[in-house]
Structures are given as structure tokens and as C-alpha cells.
Protein backbone atom coordinates (compact mmCIF):
# COMPACT_ATOMS: atom_id res chain seq x y z
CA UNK A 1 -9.82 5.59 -29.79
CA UNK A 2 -10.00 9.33 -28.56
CA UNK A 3 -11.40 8.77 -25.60
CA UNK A 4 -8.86 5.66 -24.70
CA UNK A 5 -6.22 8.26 -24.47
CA UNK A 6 -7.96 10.43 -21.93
CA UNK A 7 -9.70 7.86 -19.96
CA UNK A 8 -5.51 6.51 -19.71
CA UNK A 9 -4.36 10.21 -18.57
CA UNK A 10 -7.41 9.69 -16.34
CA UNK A 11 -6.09 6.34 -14.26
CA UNK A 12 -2.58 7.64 -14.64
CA UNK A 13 -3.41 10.77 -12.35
CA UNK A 14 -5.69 8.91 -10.15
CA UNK A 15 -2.83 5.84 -9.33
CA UNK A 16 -0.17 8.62 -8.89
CA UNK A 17 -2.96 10.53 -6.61
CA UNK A 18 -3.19 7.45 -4.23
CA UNK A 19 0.26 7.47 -4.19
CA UNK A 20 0.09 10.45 -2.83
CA UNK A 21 -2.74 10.49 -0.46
CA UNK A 22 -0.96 6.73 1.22
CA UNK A 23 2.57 9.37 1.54
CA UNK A 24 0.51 11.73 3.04
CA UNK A 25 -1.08 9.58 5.38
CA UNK A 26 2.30 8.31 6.29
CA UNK A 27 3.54 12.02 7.10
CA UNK A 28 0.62 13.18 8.72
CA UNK A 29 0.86 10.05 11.27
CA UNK A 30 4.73 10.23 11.01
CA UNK A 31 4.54 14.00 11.93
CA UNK A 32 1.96 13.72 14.76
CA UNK A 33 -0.11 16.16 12.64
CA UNK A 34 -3.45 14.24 13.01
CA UNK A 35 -4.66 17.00 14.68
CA UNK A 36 -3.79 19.79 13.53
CA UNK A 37 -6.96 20.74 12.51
CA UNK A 38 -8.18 20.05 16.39
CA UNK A 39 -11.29 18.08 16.21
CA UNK A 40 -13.10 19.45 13.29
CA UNK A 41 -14.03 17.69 10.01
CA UNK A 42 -14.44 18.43 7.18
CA UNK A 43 -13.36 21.88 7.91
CA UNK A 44 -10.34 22.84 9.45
CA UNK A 45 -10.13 24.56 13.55
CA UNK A 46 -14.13 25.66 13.29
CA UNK A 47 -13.17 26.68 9.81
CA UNK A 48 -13.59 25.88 5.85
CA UNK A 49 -10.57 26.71 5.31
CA UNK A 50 -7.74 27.71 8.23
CA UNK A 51 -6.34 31.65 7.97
CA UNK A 52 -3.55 30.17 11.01
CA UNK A 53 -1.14 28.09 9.22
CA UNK A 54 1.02 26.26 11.81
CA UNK A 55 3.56 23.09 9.98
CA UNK A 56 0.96 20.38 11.27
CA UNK A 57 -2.21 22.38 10.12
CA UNK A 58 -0.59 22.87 6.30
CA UNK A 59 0.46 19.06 6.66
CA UNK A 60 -3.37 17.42 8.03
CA UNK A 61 -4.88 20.07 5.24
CA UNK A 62 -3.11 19.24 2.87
CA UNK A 63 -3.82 15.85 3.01
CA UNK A 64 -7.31 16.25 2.98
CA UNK A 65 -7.05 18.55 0.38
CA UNK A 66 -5.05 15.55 -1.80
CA UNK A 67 -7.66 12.82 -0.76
CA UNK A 68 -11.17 14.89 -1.59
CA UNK A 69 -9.15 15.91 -4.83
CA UNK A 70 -8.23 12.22 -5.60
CA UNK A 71 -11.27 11.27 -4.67
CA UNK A 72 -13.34 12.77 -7.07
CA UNK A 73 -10.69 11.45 -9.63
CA UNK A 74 -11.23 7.59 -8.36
CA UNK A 75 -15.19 8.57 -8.66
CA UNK A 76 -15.14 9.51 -12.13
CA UNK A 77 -12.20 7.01 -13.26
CA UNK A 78 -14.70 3.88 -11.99
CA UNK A 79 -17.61 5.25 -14.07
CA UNK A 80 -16.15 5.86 -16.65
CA UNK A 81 -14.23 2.64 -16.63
CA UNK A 82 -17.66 0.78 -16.42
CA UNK A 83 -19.27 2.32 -19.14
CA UNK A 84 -16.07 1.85 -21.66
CA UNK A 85 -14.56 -1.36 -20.24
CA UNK A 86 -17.20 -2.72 -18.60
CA UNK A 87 -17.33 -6.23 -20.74
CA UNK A 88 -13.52 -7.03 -19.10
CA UNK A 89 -14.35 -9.06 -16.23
CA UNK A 90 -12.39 -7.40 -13.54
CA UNK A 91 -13.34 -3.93 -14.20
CA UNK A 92 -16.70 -3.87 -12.39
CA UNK A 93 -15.43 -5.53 -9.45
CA UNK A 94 -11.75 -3.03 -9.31
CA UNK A 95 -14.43 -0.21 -9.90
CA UNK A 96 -16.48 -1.13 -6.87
CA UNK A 97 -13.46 -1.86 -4.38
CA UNK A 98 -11.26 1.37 -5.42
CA UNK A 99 -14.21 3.58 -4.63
CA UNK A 100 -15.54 1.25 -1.01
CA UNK A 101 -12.27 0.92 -0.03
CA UNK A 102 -11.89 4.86 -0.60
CA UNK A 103 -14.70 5.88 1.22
CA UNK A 104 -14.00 3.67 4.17
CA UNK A 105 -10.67 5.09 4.57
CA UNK A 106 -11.88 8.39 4.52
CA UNK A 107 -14.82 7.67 7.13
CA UNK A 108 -11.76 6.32 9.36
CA UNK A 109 -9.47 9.02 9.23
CA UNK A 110 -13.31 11.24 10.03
CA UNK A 111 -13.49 9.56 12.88
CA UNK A 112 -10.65 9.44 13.99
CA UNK A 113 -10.43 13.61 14.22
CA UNK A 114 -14.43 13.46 15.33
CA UNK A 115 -14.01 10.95 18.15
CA UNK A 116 -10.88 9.27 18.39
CA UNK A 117 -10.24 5.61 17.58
CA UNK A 118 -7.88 2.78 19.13
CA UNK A 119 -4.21 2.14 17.63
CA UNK A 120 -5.47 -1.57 16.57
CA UNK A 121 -8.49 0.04 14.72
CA UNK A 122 -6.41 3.16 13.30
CA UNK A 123 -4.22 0.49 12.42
CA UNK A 124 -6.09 -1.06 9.83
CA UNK A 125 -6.37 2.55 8.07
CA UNK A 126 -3.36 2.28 6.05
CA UNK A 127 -4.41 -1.37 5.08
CA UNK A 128 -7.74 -0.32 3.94
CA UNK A 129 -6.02 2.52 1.52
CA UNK A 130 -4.03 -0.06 0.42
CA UNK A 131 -6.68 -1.85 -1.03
CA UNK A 132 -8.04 0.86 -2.65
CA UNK A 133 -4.60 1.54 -4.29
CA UNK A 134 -3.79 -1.70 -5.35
CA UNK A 135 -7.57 -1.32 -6.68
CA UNK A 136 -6.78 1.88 -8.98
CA UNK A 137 -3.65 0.68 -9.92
CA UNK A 138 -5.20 -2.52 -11.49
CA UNK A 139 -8.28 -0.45 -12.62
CA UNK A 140 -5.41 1.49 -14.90
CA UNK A 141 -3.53 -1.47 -15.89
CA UNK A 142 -6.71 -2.90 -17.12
CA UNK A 143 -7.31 0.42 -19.37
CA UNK A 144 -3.96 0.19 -20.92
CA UNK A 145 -4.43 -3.56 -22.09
CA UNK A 146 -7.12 -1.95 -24.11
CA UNK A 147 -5.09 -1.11 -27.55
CA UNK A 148 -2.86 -4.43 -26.78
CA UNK A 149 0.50 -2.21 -26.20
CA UNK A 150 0.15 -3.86 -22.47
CA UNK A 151 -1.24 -7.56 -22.46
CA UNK A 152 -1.20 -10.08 -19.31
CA UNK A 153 -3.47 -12.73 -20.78
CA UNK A 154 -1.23 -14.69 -22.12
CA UNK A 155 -0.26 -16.13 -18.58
CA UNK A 156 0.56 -19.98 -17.46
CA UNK A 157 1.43 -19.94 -13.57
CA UNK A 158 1.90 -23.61 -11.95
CA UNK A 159 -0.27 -24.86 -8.63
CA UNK A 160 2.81 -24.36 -6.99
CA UNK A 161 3.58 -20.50 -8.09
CA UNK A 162 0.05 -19.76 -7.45
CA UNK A 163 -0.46 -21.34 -4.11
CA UNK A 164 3.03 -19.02 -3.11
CA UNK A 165 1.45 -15.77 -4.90
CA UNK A 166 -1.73 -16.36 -3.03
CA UNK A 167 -0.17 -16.98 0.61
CA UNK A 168 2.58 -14.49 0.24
CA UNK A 169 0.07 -11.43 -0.97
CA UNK A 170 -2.23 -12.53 1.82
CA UNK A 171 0.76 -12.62 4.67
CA UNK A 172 2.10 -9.40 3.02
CA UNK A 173 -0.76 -7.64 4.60
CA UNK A 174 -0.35 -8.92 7.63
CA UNK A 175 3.04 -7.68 7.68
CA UNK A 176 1.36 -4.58 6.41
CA UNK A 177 -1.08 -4.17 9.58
CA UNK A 178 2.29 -4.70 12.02
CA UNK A 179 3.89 -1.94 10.93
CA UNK A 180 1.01 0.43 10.67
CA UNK A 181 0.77 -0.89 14.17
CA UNK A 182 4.11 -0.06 14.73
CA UNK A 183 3.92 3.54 13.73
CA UNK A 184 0.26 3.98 16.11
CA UNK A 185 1.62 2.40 19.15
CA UNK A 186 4.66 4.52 18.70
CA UNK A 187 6.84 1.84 19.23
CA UNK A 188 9.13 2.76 16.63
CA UNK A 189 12.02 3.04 19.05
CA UNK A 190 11.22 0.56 21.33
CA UNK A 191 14.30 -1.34 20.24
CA UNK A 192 16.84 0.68 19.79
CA UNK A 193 19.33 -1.81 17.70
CA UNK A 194 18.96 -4.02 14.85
CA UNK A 195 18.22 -6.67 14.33
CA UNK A 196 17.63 -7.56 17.88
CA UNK A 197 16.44 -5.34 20.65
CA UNK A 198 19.02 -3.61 22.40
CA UNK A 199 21.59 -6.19 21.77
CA UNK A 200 19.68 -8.80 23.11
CA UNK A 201 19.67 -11.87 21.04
CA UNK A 202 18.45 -14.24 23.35
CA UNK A 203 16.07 -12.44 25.71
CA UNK A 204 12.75 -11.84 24.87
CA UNK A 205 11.14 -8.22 24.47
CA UNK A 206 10.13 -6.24 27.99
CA UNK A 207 7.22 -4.19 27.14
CA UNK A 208 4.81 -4.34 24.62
CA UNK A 209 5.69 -1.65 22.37
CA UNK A 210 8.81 -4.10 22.41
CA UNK A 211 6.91 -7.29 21.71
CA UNK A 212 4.91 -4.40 18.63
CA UNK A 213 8.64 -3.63 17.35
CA UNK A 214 10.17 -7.09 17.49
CA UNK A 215 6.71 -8.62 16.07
CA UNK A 216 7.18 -6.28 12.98
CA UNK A 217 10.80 -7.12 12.22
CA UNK A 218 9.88 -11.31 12.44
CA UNK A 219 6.99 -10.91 10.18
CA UNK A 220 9.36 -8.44 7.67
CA UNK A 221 12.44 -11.05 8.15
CA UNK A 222 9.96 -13.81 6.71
CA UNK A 223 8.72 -12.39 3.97
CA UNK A 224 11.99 -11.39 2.54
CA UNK A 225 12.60 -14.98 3.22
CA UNK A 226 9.52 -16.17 1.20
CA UNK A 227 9.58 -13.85 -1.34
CA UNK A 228 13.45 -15.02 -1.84
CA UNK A 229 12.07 -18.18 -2.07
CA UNK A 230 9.30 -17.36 -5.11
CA UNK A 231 12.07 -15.41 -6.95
CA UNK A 232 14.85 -18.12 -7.59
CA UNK A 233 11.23 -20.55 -8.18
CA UNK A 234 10.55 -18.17 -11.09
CA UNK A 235 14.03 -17.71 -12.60
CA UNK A 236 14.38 -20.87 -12.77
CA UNK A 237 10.70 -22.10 -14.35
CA UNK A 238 9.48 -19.08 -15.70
CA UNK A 239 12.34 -17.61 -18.18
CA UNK A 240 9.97 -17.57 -21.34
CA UNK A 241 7.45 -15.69 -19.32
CA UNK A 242 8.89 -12.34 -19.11
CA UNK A 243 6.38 -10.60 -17.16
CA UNK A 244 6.44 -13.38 -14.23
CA UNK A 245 10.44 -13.75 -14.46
CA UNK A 246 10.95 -9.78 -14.25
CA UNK A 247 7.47 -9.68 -11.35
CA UNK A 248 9.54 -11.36 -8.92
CA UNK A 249 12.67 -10.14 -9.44
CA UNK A 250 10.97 -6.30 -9.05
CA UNK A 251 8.90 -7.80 -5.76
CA UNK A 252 12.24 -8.97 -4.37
CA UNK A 253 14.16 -5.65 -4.93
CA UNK A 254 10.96 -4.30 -3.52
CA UNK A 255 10.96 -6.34 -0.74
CA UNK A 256 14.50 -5.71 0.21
CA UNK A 257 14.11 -2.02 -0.58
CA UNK A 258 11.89 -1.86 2.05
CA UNK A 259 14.26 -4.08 4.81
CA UNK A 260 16.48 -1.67 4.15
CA UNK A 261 14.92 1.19 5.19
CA UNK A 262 13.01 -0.22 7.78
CA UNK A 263 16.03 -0.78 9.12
CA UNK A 264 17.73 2.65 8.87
CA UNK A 265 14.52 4.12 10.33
CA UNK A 266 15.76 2.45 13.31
CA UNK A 267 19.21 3.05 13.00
CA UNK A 268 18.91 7.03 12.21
CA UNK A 269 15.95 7.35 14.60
CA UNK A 270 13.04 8.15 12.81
CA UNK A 271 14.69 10.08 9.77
CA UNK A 272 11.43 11.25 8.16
CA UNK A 273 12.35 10.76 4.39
CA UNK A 274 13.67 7.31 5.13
CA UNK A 275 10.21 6.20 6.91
CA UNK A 276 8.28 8.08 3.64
CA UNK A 277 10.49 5.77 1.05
CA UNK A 278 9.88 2.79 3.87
CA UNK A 279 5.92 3.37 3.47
CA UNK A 280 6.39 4.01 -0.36
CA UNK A 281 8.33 0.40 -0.78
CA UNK A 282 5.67 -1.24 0.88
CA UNK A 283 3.18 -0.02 -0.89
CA UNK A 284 4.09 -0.66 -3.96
CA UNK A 285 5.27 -4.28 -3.44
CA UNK A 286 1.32 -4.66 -2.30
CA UNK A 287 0.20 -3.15 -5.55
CA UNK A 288 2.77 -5.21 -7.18
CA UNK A 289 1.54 -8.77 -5.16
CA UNK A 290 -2.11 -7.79 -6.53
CA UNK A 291 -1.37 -7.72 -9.89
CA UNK A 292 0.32 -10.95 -9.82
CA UNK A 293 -2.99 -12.23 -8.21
CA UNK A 294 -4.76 -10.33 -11.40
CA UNK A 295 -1.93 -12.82 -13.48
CA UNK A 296 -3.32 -15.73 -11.73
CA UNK A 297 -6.54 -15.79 -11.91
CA UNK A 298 -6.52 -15.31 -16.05
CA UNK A 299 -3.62 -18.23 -15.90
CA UNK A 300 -4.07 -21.78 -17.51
CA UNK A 301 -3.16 -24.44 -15.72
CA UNK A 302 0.95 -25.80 -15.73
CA UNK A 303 2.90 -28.42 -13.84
CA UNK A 304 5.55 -26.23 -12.34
């Protein structure tokens, strides 16, 4: 139908705008531009828009620019989603979250300019727009199983896969919220080698934007590991089922994608493009974790 085509165009845009606005997040806090436009919201310096362009007003602008734009994209992409795919049982619910989720983010990063907030609380910023990516990006996934060119129902996941996907998406946030917390403690260079601080293999951290640093790179080093883990599980029980044989092998690459750079952000001392892919990686291994979860929950029961 006509109006598949544009309501696809529609969920394209809007997953590639969250992309964005989680990148631009990343820069903004990456950049220290959070306040460039001083403590004014939703205008910019005491105006609607700012006629003094310095590199960290054009950067926090922008950004809000990108998420009100997106926004109103992500508005019109759950309606519409209701009205035309509202008998698929996950739409309502992926409708509801990508929009919440959205908002709340949005409120955060508002206060945050109005009044300030605590690294542990602006922490849990980049988690919340995670959710409400992971939330569009199903939303769209769902709109192109509509014409059967994309189809995840035929799915059989064993206790054992699913009890794996469920703990591993769930401690993936976790390791999520550590290195937002990272990034807002500015402990980024707390530890100035890798893998252990400052050549210390025994010894335990100092301070705690060491004990932030070193926290992050445990909870990273055991998720590769589990992940790892999931991935030889499904080559070796899932061959026939292409999209969970091929999931884990992407959410592995993913996963190491992102050791790597975490890694070099360390090692080059903050390179900025590095730390942009290293936010990018983890994102989409997230998105990539949820879908799996979407997998699971339409699954049939197996031994394996």
C-alpha cells in the first residue's frame, strides 16, 4: 500500500534522527558545550535564536535544533504507527515508550541548563535516550514486516538462549550507565594505561574517578566475555536460524567494535571521533540486544 511506503520513509528518518540526536549528545558532553547557550532554555543566551556563534553555542544549538526536529518526527511516526499497525501487538507499547522516553530525555537535558543536575542523575540521560532509540528502531522494524520482505516471527530461541539474551541486554545497560558515568565524572583519564591503571596490575584504584574508570573497563571486559559466550552458543545451535546465527555474530563485532575504541580513547587521549564511533558502537549493540528481546518474546519454546 501507498501509504506503507511513506509511513517506511517516515521510521527510516526518525531511527537515523535518534542516531543523530544520541551523537550529538555525545559531542555536546564530549565538547563541554552544555552550556553554551548559558542557562537559557528553550532559547539560546536570552535569545530564540543566538546572532553570537561561538564553536560550543553552534554545537548545544544544534543539538537542540536535531532533537525538537526529531522529535516532532517520533510524534507523528507513533500516531501514525497506531492508527495503521495498531493490531501488531508491540506497536502500541514501542509507540508509547519512543515518545516517554523522548520527552524525559529532553526534560533532563532542560534541566540540566535550567538548574543543574548531579553526574549520577545526568548519567542516566544517555540511558534514557537509549530507550527511546532502541524504541524507534523497533517501531520501524515492525513497519517493514508489514509487506513480509522483513519477517521475525518465525523464531524458536531455547530457555537457555533466552535466559542469556535477557541477562546480557539487561547488564548491557548497566555497562551503559558506567560509561555515561565515565564521561560526567570526567574520569576519562583517570587511568592513563590500558588495561590497568597506570601500570598497576595489582593495586587497586586511588581516587574515585579511578575506581569510575576502572569500574567501566570490568563491566566492558565482561560483557565481551558474555556476549563471546552467546555467540559460539548460537553458531553452534542456531545455524538454520539465520537471523539469530548472523544477531550474534553482528552483537559480537559490535561488542568488540566498541572495546576497541574504548580503548584507543584512552590510549590517544580523548580523540573526539574515536569517543563519537565509541558512543555510536554502543548504541547500536543496545538497539541490536532489544530486538533480540523483540525475537524472544514471539519465540516458541526449544530445548537448546
Amino acid at each position: 500500500m501507498k501509504y506503507n511506503r511513506y509511513l517506511k520513509w517516515l521510521a527510516v528518518a526518525s531511527t537515523f534522527g535518534m542516531l543523530l540526536i544520541m551523537l550529538g549528545g555525545a559531542l555536546v558532553t564530549k565538547t563541554d558545550s552544555g552550556m553554551g547557550c548559558g542557562r537559557h532554555w528553550p532559547g539560546c543566551n536570552g535569545q530564540l535564536i543566538p546572532d553570537v556563534i561561538t564553536a560550543e553555542v553552534l554545537i548545544e544549538f544544534s543539538h537542540r535544533l536535531v532533537t525538537g526536529s526529531v522529535g516532532i518526527l517520533i510524534v507523528i511516526l507513533a500516531v501514525w504507527s497506531w492508527k495503521a499497525l495498531g493490531h501488531v501487538r508491540e506497536t502500541k507499547f514501542l509507540s508509547i515508550m519512543a515518545v516517554f522516553f523522548l520527552i524525559l530525555q529532553a526534560l533532563i537535558g532542560a534541566a540540566q541548563v535550567l538548574w543543574g543536575q548531579g553526574d549520577f542523575i545526568l548519567a542516566l540521560h544517555f540511558g534514557i535516550s537509549l530507550i527511546s532509540f532502541a524504541s524507534v528502531l523497533l517501531l520501524a522494524l515492525l513497519i517493514f514486516e508489514v509487506d513480509k520482505k522483513y519477517d521475525a516471527e518465525k523464531i524458536n530461541i531455547g530457555k537457555h538462549l533466552k535466559w542469556h539474551t535477557v541477562g546480557v541486554t539487561v547488564y548491557s545497560y548497566i555497562v551503559v550507565y558506567t560509561g555515561a558515568l565515565v564521561r560526567h565524572t570526567k574520569s576519562e583519564l583517570a587511568c592513563l594505561d590500558w588495561p590497568f591503571c597506570n601500570n598497576s596490575a595489582i593495586g587497586l584504584p586511588n581516587t574515585l574517578n579511578e575506581w569510575v574508570q576502572m569500574g567501566h573497563r570490568v563491566a566492558a571486559g565482561l560483557i565481551f566475555i558474555w556476549v563471546l559466550y552467546i555467540t559460539i552458543h548460537a553458531i553452534k545451535n542456531y545455524k538454520h536460524q539465520r537471523v539469530i546465527y548472523w544477531g550474534w555474530i553482528l552483537a559480537l563485532i559490535l561488542v568488540t567494535s566498541q572495546a576497541i575504541t574504548g580503548m584507543t580513547v584512552v590510549l590517544t587521549q580523548l580523540n573526539l571521533y574515536i569517543a563519537l564511533l565509541h558512543s555510536l558502537f554502543i548504541t547500536l549493540f543496545f538497539g541490536l540486544l532489544t530486538y533480540m528481546i523483540l525475537l524472544l518474546s514471539r519465540s516458541r519454546s526449544a530445548k537448546k
